[in-house]
N, C-alpha and C. Protein backbone atom coordinates (compact mmCIF):
# COMPACT_ATOMS: atom_id res chain seq x y z
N UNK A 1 101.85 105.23 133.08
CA UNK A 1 101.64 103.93 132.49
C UNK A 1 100.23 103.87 131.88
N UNK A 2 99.91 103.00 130.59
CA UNK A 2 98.46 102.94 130.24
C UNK A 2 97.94 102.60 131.11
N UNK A 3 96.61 102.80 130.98
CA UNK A 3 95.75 102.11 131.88
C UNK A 3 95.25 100.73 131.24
N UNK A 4 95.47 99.69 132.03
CA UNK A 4 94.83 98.40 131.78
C UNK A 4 94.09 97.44 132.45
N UNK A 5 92.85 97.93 131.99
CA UNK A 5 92.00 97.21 132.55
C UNK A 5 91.54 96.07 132.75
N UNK A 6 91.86 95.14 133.76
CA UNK A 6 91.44 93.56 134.04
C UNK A 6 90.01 93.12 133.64
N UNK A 7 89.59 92.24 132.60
CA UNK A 7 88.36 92.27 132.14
C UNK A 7 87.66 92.14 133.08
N UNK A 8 85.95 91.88 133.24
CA UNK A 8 85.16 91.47 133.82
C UNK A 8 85.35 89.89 134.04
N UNK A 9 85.09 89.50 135.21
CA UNK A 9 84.88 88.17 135.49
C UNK A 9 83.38 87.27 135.28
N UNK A 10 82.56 88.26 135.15
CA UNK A 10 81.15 87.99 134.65
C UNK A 10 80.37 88.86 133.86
N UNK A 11 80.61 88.41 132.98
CA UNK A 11 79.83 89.16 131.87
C UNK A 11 79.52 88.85 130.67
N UNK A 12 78.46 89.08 129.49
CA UNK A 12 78.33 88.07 128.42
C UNK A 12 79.65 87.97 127.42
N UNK A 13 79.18 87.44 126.14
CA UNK A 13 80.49 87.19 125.63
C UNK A 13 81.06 88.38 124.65
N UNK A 14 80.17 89.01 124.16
CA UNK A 14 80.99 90.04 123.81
C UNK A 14 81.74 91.09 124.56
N UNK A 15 80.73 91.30 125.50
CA UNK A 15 81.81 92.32 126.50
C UNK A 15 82.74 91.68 127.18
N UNK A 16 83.39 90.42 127.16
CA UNK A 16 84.16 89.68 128.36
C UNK A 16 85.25 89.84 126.65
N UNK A 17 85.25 89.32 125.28
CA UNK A 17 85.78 89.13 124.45
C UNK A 17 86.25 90.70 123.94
N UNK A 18 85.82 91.92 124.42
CA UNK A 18 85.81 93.06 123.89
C UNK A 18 87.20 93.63 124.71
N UNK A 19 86.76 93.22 126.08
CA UNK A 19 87.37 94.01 127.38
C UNK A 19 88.85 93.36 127.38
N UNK A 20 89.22 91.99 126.67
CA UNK A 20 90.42 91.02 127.02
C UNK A 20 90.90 91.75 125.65
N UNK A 21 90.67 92.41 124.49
CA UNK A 21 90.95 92.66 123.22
C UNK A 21 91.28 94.30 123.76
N UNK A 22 90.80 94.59 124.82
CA UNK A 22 91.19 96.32 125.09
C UNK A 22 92.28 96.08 125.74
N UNK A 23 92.60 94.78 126.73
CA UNK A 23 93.33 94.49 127.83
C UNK A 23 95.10 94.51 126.91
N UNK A 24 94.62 93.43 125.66
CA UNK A 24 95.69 93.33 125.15
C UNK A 24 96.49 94.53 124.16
N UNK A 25 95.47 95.44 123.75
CA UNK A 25 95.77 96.85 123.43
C UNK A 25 96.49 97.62 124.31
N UNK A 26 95.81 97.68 125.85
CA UNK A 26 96.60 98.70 126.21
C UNK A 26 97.97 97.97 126.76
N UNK A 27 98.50 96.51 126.49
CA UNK A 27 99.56 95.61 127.20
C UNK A 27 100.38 96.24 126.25
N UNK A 28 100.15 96.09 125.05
CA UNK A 28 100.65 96.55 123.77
C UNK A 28 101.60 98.12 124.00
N UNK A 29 100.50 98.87 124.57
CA UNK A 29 101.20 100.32 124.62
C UNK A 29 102.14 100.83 125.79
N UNK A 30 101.63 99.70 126.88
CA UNK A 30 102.67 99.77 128.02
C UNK A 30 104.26 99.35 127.17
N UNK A 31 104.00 98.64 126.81
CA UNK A 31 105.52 97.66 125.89
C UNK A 31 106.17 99.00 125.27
N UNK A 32 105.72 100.14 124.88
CA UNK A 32 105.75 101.01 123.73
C UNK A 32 106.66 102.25 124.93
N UNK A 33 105.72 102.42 125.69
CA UNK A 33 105.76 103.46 126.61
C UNK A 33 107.10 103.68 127.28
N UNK A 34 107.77 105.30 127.24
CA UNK A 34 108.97 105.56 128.02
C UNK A 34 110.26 105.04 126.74
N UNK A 35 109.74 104.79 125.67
CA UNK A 35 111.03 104.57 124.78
C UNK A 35 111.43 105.82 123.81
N UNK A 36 112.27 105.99 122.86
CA UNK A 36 112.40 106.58 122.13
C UNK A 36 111.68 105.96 120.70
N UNK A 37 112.18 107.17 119.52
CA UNK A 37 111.62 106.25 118.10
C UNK A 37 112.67 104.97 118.15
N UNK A 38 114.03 105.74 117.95
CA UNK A 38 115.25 105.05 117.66
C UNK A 38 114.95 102.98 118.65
N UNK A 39 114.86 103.90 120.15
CA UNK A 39 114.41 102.57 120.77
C UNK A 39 113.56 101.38 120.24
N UNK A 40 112.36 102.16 119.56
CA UNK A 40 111.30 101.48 119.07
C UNK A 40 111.67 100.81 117.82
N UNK A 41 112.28 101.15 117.28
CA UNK A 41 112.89 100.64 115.95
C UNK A 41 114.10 99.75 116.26
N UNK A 42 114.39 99.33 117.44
CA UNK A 42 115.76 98.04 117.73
C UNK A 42 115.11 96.92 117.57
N UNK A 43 116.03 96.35 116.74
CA UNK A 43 115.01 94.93 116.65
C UNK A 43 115.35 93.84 117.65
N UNK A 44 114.77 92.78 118.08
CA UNK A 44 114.88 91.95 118.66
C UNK A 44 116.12 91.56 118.89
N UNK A 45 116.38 90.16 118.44
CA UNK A 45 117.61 89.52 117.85
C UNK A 45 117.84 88.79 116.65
N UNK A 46 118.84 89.49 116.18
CA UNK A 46 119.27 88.49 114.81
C UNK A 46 119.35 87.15 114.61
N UNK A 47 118.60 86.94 113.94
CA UNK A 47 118.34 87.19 112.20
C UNK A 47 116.81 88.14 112.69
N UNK A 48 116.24 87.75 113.75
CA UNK A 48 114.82 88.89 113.17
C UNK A 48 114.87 89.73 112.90
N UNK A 49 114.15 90.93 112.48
CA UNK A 49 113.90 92.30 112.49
C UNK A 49 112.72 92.97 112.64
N UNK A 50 111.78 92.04 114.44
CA UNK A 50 111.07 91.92 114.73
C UNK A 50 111.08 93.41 115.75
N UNK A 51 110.47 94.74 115.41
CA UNK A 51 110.77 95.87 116.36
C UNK A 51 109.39 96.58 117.33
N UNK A 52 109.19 96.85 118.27
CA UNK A 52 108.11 97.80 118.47
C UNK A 52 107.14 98.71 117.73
N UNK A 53 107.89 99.05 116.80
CA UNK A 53 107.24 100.11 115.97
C UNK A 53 106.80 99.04 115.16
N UNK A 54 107.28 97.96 114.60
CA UNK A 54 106.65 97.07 113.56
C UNK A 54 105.35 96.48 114.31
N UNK A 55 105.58 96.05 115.18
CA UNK A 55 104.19 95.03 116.04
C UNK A 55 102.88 96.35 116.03
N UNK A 56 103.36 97.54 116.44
CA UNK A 56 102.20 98.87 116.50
C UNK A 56 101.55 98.63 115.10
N UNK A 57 102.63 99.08 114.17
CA UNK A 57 101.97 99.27 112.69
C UNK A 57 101.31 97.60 112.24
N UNK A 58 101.44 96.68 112.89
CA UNK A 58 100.69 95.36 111.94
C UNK A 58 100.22 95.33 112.99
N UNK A 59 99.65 95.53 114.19
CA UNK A 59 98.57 95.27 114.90
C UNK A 59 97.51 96.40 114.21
N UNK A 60 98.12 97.45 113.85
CA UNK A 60 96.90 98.38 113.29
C UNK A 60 96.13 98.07 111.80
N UNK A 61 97.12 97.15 111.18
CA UNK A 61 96.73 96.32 109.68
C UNK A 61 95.68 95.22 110.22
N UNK A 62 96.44 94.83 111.40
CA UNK A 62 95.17 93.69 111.88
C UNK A 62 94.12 94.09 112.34
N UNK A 63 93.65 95.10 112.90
CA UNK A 63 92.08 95.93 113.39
C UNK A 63 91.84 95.98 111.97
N UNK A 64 92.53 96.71 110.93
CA UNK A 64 91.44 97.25 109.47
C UNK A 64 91.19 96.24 109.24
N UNK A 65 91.95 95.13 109.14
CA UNK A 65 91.29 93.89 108.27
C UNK A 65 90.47 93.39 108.65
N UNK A 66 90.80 92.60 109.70
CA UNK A 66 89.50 91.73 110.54
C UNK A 66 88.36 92.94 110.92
N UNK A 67 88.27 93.84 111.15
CA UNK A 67 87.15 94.62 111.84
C UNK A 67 86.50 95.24 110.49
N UNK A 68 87.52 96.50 109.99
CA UNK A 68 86.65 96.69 108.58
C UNK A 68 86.70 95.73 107.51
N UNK A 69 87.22 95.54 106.79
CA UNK A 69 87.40 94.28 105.82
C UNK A 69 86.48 93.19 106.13
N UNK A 70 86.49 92.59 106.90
CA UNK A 70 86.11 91.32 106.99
C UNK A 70 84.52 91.73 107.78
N UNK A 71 84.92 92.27 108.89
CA UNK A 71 83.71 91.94 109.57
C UNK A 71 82.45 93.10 109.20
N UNK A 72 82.85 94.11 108.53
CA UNK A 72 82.15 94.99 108.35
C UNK A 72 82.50 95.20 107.08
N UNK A 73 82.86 94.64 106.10
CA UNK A 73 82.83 94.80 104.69
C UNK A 73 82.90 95.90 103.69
N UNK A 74 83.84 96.54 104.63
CA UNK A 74 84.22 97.67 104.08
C UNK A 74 85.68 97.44 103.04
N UNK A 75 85.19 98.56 101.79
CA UNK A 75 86.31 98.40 100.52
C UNK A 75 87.39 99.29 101.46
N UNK A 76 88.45 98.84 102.00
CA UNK A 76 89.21 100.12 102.29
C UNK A 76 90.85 99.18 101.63
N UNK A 77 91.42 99.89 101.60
CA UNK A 77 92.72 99.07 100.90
C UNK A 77 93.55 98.88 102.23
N UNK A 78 94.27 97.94 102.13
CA UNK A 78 94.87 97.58 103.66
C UNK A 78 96.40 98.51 104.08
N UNK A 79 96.52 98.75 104.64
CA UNK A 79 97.31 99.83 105.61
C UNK A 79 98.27 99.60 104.81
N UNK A 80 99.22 98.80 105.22
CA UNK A 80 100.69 97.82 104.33
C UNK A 80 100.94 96.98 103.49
N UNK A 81 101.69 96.73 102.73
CA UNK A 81 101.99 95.09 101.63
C UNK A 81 101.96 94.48 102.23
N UNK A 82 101.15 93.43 102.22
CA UNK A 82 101.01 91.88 102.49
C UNK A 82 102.68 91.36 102.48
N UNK A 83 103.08 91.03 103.27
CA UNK A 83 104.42 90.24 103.39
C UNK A 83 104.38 89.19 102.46
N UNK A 84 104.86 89.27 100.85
CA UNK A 84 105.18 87.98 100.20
C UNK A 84 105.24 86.71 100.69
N UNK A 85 104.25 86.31 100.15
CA UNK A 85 105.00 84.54 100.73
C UNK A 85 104.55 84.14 102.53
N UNK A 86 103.91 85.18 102.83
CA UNK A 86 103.37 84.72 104.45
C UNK A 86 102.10 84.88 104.73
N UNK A 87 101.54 85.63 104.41
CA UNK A 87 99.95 86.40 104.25
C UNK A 87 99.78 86.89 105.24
N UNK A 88 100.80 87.55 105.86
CA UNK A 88 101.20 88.78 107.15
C UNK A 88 100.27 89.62 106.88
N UNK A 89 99.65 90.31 107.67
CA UNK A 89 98.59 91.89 107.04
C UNK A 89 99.82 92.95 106.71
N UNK A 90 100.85 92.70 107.14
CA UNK A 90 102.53 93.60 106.41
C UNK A 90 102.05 94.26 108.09
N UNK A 91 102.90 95.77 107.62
CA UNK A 91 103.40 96.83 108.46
C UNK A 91 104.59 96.12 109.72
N UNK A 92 105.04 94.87 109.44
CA UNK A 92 106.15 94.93 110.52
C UNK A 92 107.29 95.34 110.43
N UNK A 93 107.92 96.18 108.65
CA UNK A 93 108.84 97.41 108.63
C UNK A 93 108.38 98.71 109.28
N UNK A 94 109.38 98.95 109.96
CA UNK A 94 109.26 99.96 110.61
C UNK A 94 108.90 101.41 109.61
N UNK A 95 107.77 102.25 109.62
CA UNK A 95 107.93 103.64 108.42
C UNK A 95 108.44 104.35 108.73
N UNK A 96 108.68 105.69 108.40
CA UNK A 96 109.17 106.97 108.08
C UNK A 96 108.23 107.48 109.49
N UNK A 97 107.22 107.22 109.48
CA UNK A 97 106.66 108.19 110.34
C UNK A 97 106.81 108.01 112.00
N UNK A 98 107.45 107.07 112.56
CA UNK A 98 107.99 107.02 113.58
C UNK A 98 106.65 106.61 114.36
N UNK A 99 106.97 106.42 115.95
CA UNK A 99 105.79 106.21 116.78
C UNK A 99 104.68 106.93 116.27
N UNK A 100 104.97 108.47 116.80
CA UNK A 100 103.56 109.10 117.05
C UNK A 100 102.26 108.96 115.80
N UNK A 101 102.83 108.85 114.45
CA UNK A 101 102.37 108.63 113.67
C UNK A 101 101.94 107.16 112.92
N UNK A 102 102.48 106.16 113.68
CA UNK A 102 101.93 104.80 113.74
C UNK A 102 101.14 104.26 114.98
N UNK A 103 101.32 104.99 116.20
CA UNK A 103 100.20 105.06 116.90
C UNK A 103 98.89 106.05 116.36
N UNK A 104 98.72 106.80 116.09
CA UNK A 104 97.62 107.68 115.31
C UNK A 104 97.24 107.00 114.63
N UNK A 105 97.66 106.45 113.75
CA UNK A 105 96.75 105.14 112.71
C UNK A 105 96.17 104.53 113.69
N UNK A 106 97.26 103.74 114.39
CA UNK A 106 96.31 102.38 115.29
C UNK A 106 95.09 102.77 115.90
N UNK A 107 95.07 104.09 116.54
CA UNK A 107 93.92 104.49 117.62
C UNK A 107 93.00 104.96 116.77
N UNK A 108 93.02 105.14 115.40
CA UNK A 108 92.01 105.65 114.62
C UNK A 108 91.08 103.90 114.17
N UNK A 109 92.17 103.33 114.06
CA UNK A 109 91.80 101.51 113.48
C UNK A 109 91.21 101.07 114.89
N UNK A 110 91.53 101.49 115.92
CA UNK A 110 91.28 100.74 117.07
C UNK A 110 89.39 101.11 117.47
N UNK A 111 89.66 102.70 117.23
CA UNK A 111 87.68 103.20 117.80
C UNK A 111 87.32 102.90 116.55
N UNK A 112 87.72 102.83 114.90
CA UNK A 112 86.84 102.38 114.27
C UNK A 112 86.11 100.97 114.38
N UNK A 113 87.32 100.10 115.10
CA UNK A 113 86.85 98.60 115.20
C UNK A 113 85.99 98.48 115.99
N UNK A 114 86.01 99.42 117.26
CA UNK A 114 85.05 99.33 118.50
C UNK A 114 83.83 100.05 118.08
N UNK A 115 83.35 100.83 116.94
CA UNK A 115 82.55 100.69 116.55
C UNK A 115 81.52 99.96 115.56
N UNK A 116 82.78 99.05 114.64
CA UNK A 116 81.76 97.98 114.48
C UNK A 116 81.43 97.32 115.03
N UNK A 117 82.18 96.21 116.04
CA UNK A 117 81.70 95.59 116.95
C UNK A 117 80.75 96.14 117.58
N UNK A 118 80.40 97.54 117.92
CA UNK A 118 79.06 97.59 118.86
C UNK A 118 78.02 97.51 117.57
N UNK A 119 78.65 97.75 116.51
CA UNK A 119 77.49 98.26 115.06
C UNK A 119 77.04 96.56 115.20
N UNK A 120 77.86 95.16 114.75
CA UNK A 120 77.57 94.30 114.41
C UNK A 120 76.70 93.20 115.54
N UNK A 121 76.73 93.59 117.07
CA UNK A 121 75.96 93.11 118.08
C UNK A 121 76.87 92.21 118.16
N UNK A 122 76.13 91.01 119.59
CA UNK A 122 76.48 89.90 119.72
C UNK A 122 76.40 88.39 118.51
N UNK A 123 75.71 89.34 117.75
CA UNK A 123 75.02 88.17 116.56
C UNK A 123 75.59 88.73 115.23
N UNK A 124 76.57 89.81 115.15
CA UNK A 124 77.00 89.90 114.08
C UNK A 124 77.90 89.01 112.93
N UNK A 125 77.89 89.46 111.92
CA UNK A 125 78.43 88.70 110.93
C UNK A 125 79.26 89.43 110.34
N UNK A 126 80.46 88.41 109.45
CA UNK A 126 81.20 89.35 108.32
C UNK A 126 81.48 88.15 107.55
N UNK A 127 82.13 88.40 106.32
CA UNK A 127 82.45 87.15 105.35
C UNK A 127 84.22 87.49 105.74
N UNK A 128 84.70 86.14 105.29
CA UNK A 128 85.65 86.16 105.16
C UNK A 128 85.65 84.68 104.26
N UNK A 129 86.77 84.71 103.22
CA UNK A 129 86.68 84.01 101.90
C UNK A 129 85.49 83.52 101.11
N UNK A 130 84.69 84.23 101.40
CA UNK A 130 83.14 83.72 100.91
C UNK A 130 82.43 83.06 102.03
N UNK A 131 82.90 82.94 103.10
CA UNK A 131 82.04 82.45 103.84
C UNK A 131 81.31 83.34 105.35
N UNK A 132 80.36 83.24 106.13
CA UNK A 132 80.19 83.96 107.20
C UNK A 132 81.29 83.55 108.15
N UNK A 133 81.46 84.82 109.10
CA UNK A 133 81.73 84.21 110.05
C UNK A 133 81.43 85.26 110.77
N UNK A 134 81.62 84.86 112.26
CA UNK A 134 80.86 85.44 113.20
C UNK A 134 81.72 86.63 114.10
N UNK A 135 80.99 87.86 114.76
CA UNK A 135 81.81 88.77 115.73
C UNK A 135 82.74 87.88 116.40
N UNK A 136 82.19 86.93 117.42
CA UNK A 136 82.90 86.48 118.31
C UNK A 136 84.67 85.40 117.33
N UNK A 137 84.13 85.21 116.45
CA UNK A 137 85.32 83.97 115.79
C UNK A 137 86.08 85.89 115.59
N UNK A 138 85.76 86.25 114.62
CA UNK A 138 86.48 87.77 114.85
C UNK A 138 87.23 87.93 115.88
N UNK A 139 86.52 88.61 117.05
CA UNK A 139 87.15 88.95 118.31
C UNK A 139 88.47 87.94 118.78
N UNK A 140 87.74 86.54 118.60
CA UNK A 140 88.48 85.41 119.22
C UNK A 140 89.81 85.85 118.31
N UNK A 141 89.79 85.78 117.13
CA UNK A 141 91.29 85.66 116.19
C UNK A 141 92.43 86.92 116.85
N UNK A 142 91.25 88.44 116.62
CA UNK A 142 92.63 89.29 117.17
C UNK A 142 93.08 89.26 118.31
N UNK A 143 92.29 88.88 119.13
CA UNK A 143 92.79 88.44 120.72
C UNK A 143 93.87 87.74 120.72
N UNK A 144 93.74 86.42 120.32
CA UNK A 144 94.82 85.71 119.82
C UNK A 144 96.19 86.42 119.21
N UNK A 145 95.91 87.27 118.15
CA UNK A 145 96.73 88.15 117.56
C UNK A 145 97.72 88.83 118.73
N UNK A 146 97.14 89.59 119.17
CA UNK A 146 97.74 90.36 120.14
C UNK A 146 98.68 89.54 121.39
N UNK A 147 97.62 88.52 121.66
CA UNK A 147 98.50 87.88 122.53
C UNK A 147 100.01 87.00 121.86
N UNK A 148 99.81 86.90 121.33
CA UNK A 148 101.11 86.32 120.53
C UNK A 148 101.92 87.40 120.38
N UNK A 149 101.63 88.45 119.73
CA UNK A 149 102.65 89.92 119.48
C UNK A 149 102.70 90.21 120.27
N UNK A 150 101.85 90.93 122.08
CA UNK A 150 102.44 91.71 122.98
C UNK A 150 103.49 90.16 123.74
N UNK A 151 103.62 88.68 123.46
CA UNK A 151 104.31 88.16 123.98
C UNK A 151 105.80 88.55 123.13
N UNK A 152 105.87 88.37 122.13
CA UNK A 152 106.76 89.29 121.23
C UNK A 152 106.93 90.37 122.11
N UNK A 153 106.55 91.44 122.26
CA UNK A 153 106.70 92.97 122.43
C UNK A 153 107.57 92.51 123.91
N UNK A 154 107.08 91.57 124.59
CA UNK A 154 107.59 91.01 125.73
C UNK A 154 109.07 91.07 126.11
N UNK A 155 109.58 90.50 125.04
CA UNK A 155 111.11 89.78 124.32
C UNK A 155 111.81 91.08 124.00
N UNK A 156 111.26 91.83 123.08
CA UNK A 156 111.70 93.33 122.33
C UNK A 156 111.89 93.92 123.46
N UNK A 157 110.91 93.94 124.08
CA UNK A 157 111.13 95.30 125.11
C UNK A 157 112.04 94.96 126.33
N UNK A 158 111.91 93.81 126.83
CA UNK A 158 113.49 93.24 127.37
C UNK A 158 114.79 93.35 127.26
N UNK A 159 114.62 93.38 126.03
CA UNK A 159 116.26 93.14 125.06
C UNK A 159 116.85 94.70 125.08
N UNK A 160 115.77 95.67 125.04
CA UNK A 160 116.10 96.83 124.89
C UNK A 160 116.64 97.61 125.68
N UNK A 161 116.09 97.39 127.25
CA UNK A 161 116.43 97.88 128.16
C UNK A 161 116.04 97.28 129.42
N UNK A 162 115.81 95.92 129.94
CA UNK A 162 115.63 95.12 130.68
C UNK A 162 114.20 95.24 131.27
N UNK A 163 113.43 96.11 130.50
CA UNK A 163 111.97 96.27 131.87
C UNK A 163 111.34 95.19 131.00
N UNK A 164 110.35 94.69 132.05
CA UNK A 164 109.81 93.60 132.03
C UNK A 164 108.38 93.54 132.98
N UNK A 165 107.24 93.34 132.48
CA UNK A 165 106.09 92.74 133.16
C UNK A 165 105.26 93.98 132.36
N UNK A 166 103.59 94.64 132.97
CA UNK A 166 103.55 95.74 132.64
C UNK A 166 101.83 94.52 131.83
């Protein structure tokens, strides 16, 4: 099983906001863990076509954006198409390249993010629509992110084969 580490109960705010953003990463990969591709690619329930492999690949659109893009202002072009009409960061079609190769993105998006965040401090900045905003509003959003999708991944990974918690 991943390892997942229970944040600190005292500690400042970036490392308490860093450690709940690793927490929800590795919740993420437990959800993942012990399946097949085929598995990973079942979608929820109809009408969605909400799958494991999709939540991996747009959680990894969501580290480039918010971490490089935004908070570190880097030109990089974003992982997937923007979902028409939603302003999704995309990647929740499942690709060609199956797990191992949509986890490899993520963990490459994941230590790049953990190095801006240590690059940008507790006082860092990034723009987003022309305006500043701060590490922590950062941190705060993908946290959020994740927790909403591994509650998703929750549902998926239920449906698939009844395990549950994790």
């Amino acid at each position: 099983m991943t390892d997942r580490a229970f944040p600190p109960l005292r500690a400042d705010a970036l490392t308490t906001l860093s450690a709940w953003l690793d927490f929800y990463r590795a919740t993420l990969l437990g959800k993942c863990e012990g399946l097949t591709d085929e598995q990973l690619r079942t979608a929820s329930v109809p009408p969605s076509s909400l799958t494991l492999l999709g939540l991996v690949q747009h959680l990894a659109a969501v580290e480039r954006n918010w971490f490089r893009r935004v908070l570190a202002g880097e030109d990089v072009p974003p992982l997937y198409p923007r979902e028409s009409g939603t302003g999704h960061d995309g990647g929740f079609e499942p690709g060609d390249a199956g797990i191992a190769g949509a986890r490899a993105v993520w963990e490459e998006e994941v230590a790049h993010a953990r190095r801006v965040v240590a690059a940008a401090g507790p006082e860092g900045t990034g723009t987003l629509d022309g305006n500043a905003v701060s590490v922590t509003w950062v941190l705060t959003h993908v946290i959020a992110e994740y927790a909403r999708h591994t509650g998703h991944a929750d549902l998926v990974r239920e449906r698939i084969d009844g395990a549950t918690g994790v």
